[in-house]
N, C-alpha and C. Protein backbone atom coordinates (compact mmCIF):
# COMPACT_ATOMS: atom_id res chain seq x y z
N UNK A 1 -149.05 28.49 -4.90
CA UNK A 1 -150.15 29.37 -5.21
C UNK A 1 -151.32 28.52 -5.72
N UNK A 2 -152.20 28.56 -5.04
CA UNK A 2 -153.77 28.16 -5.57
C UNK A 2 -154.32 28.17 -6.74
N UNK A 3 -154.99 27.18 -7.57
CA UNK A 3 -155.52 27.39 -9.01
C UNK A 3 -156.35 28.52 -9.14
N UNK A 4 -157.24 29.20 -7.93
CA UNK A 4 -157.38 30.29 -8.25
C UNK A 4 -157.00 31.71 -8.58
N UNK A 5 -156.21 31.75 -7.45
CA UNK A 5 -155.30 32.54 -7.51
C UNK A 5 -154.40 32.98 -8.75
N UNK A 6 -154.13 32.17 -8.70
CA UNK A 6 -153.30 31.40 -10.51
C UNK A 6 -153.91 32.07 -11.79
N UNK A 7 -155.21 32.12 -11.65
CA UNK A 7 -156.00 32.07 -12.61
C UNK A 7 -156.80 33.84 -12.56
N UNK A 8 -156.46 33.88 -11.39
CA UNK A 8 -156.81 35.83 -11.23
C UNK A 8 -155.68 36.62 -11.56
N UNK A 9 -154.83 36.05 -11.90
CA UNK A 9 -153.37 36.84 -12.09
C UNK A 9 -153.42 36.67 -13.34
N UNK A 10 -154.04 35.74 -14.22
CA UNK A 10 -153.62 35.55 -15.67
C UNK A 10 -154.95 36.70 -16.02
N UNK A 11 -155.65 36.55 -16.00
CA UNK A 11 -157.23 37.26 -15.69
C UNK A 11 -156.80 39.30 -15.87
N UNK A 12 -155.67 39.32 -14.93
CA UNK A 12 -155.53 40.59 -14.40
C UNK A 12 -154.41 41.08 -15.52
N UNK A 13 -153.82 40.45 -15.80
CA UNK A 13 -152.52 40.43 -16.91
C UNK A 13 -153.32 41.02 -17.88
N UNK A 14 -152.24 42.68 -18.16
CA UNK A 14 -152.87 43.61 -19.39
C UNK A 14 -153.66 44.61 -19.13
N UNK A 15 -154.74 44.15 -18.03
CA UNK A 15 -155.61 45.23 -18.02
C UNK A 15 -154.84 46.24 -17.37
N UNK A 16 -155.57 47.58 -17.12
CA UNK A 16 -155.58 48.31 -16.25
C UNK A 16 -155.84 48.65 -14.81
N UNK A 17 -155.44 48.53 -13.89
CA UNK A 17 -156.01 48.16 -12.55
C UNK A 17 -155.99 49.30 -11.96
N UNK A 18 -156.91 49.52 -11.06
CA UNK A 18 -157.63 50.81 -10.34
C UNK A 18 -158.10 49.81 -9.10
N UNK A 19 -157.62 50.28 -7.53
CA UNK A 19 -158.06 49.92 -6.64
C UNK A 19 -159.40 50.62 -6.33
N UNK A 20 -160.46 50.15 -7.22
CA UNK A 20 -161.78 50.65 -6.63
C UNK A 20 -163.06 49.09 -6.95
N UNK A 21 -163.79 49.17 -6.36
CA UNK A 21 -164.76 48.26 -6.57
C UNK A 21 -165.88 49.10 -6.77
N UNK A 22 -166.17 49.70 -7.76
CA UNK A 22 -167.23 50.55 -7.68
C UNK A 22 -167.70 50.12 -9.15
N UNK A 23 -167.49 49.28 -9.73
CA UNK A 23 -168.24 49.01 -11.07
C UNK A 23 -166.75 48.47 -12.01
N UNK A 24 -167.35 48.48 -13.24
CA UNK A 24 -166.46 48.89 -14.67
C UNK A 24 -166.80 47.72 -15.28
N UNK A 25 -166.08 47.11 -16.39
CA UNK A 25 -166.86 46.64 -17.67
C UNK A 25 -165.59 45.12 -17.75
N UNK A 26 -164.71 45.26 -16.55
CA UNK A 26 -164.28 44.17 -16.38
C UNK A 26 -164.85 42.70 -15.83
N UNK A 27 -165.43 41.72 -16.54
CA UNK A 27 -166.06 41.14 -15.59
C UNK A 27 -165.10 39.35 -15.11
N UNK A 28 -163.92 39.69 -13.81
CA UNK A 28 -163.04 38.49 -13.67
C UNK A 28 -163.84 37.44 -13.60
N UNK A 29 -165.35 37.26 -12.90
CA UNK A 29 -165.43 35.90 -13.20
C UNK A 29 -166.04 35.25 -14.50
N UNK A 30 -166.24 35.96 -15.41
CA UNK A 30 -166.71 35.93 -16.93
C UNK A 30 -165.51 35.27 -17.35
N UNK A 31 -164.22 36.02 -17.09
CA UNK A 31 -163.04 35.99 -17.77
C UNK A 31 -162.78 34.90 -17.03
N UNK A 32 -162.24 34.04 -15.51
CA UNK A 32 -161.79 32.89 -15.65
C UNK A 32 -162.45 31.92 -15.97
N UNK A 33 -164.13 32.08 -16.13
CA UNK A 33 -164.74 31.08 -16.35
C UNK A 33 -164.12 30.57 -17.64
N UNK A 34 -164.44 31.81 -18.64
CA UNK A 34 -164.24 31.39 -19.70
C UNK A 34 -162.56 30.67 -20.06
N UNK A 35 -161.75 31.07 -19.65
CA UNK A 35 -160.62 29.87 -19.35
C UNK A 35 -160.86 29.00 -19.53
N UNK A 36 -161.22 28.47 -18.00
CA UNK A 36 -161.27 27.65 -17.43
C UNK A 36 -162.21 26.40 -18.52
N UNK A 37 -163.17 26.75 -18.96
CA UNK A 37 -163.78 26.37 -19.83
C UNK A 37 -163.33 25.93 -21.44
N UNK A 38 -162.50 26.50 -21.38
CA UNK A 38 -161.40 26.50 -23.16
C UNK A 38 -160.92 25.29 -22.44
N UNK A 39 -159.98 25.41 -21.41
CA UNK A 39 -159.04 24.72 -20.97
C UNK A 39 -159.57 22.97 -20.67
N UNK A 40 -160.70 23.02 -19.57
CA UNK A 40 -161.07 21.79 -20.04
C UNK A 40 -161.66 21.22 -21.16
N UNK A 41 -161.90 22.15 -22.32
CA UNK A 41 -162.49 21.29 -23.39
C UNK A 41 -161.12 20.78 -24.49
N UNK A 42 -160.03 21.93 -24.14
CA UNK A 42 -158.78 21.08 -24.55
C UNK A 42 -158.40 19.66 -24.19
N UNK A 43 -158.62 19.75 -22.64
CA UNK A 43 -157.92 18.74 -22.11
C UNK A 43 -159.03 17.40 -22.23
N UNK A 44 -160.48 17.69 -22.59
CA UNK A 44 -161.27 16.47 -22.57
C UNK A 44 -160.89 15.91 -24.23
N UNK A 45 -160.37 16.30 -25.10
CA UNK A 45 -160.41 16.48 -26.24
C UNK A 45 -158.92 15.11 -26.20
N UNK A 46 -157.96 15.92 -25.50
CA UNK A 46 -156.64 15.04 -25.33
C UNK A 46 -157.28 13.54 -24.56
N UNK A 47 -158.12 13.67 -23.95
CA UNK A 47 -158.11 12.16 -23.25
C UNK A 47 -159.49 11.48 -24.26
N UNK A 48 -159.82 11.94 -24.77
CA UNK A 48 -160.94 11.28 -25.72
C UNK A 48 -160.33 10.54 -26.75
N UNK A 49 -158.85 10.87 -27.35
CA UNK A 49 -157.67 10.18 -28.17
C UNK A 49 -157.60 9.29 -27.65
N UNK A 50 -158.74 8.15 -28.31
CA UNK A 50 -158.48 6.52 -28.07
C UNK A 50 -157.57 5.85 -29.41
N UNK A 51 -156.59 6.98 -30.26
CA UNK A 51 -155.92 6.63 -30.87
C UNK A 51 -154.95 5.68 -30.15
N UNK A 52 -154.71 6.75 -28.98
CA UNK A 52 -152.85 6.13 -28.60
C UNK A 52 -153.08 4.97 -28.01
N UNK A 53 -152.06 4.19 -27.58
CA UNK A 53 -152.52 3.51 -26.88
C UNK A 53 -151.19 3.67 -25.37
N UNK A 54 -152.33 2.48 -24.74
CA UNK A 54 -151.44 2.80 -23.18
C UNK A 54 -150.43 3.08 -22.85
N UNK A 55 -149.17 2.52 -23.56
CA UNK A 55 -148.11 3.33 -23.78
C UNK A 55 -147.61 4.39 -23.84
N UNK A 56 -148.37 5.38 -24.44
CA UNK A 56 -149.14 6.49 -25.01
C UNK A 56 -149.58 7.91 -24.13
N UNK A 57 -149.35 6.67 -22.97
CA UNK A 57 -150.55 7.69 -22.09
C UNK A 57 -149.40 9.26 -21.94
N UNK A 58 -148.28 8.99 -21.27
CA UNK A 58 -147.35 9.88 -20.95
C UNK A 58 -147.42 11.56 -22.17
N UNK A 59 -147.85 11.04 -23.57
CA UNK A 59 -148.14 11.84 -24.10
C UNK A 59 -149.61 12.80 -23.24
N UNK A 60 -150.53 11.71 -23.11
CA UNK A 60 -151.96 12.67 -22.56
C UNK A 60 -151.28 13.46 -21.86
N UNK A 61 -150.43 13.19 -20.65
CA UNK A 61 -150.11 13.74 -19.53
C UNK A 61 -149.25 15.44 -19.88
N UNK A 62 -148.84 14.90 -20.38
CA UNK A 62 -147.61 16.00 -21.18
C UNK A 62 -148.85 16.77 -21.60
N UNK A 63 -149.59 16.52 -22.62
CA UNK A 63 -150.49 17.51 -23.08
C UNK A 63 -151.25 17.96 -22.25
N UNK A 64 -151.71 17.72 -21.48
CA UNK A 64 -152.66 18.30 -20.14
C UNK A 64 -151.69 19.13 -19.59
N UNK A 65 -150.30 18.78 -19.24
CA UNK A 65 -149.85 19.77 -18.69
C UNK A 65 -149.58 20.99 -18.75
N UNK A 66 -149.10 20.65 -20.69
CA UNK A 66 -148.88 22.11 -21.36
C UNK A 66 -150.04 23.18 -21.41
N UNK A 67 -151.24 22.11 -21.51
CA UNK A 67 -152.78 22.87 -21.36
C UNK A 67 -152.76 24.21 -20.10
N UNK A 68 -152.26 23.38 -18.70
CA UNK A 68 -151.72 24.18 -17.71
C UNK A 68 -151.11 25.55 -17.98
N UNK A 69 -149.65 25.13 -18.30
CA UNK A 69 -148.61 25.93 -18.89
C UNK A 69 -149.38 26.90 -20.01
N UNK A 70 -149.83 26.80 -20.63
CA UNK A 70 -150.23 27.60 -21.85
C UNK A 70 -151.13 28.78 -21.12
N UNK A 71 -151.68 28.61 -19.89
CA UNK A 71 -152.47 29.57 -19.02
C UNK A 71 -151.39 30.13 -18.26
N UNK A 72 -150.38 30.02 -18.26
CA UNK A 72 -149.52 30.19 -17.42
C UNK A 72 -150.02 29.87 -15.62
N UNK A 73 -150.11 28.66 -15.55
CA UNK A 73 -150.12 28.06 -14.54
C UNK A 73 -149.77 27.34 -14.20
N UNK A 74 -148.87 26.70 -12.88
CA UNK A 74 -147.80 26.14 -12.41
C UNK A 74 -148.43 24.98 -11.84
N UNK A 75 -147.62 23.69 -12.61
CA UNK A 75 -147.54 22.64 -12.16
C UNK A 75 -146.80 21.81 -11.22
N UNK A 76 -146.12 22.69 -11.18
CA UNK A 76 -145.10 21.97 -9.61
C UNK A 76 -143.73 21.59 -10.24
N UNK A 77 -142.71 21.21 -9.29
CA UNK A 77 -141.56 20.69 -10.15
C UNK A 77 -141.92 19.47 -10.84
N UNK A 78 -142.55 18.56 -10.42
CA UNK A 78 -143.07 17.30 -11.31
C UNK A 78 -142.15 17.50 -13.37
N UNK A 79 -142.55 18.77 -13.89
CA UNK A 79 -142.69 19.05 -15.35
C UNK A 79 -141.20 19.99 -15.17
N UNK A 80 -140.83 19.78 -14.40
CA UNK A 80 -139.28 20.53 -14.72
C UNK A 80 -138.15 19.76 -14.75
N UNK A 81 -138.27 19.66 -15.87
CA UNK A 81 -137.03 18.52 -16.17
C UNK A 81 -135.47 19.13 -16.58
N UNK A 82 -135.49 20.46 -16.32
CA UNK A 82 -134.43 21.08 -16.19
C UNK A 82 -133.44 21.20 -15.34
């Protein structure tokens, strides 16, 4: 499934849905922008940590991913270590 896609389903989660396009006070691309926008300022935040060092990095990665995960959006098996 597509990051968009992905991201219209989290979007749609809760509300009320009515198959009409005739208006209403929902606005989806307000709502994934704004995601989308949290989400990379998380993830610029994790790679700006010039604490760690290179070693280290596997942590960034992990945290970017969960960044993913926390939207509920799928990273592939890559993060399934189950």
């Amino acid at each position: 499934m597509d990051l968009l896609t992905q991201l219209f389903i989290k979007a749609l989660e809760g509300q009320k849905v009515e198959v009409t396009f005739t208006g209403g006070n929902f606005d989806l691309k307000e709502s994934i922008e704004s995601a989308s926008v949290a989400a990379l300022g998380r993830i610029r935040e994790i790679l700006k940590d010039a604490a760690l060092e290179d070693a280290e990095c596997f942590q960034k990665i992990e945290a970017i991913v969960c960044e993913y995960e926390a939207l509920g959006l799928d990273c592939g098996v890559r993060h399934d270590f189950g």
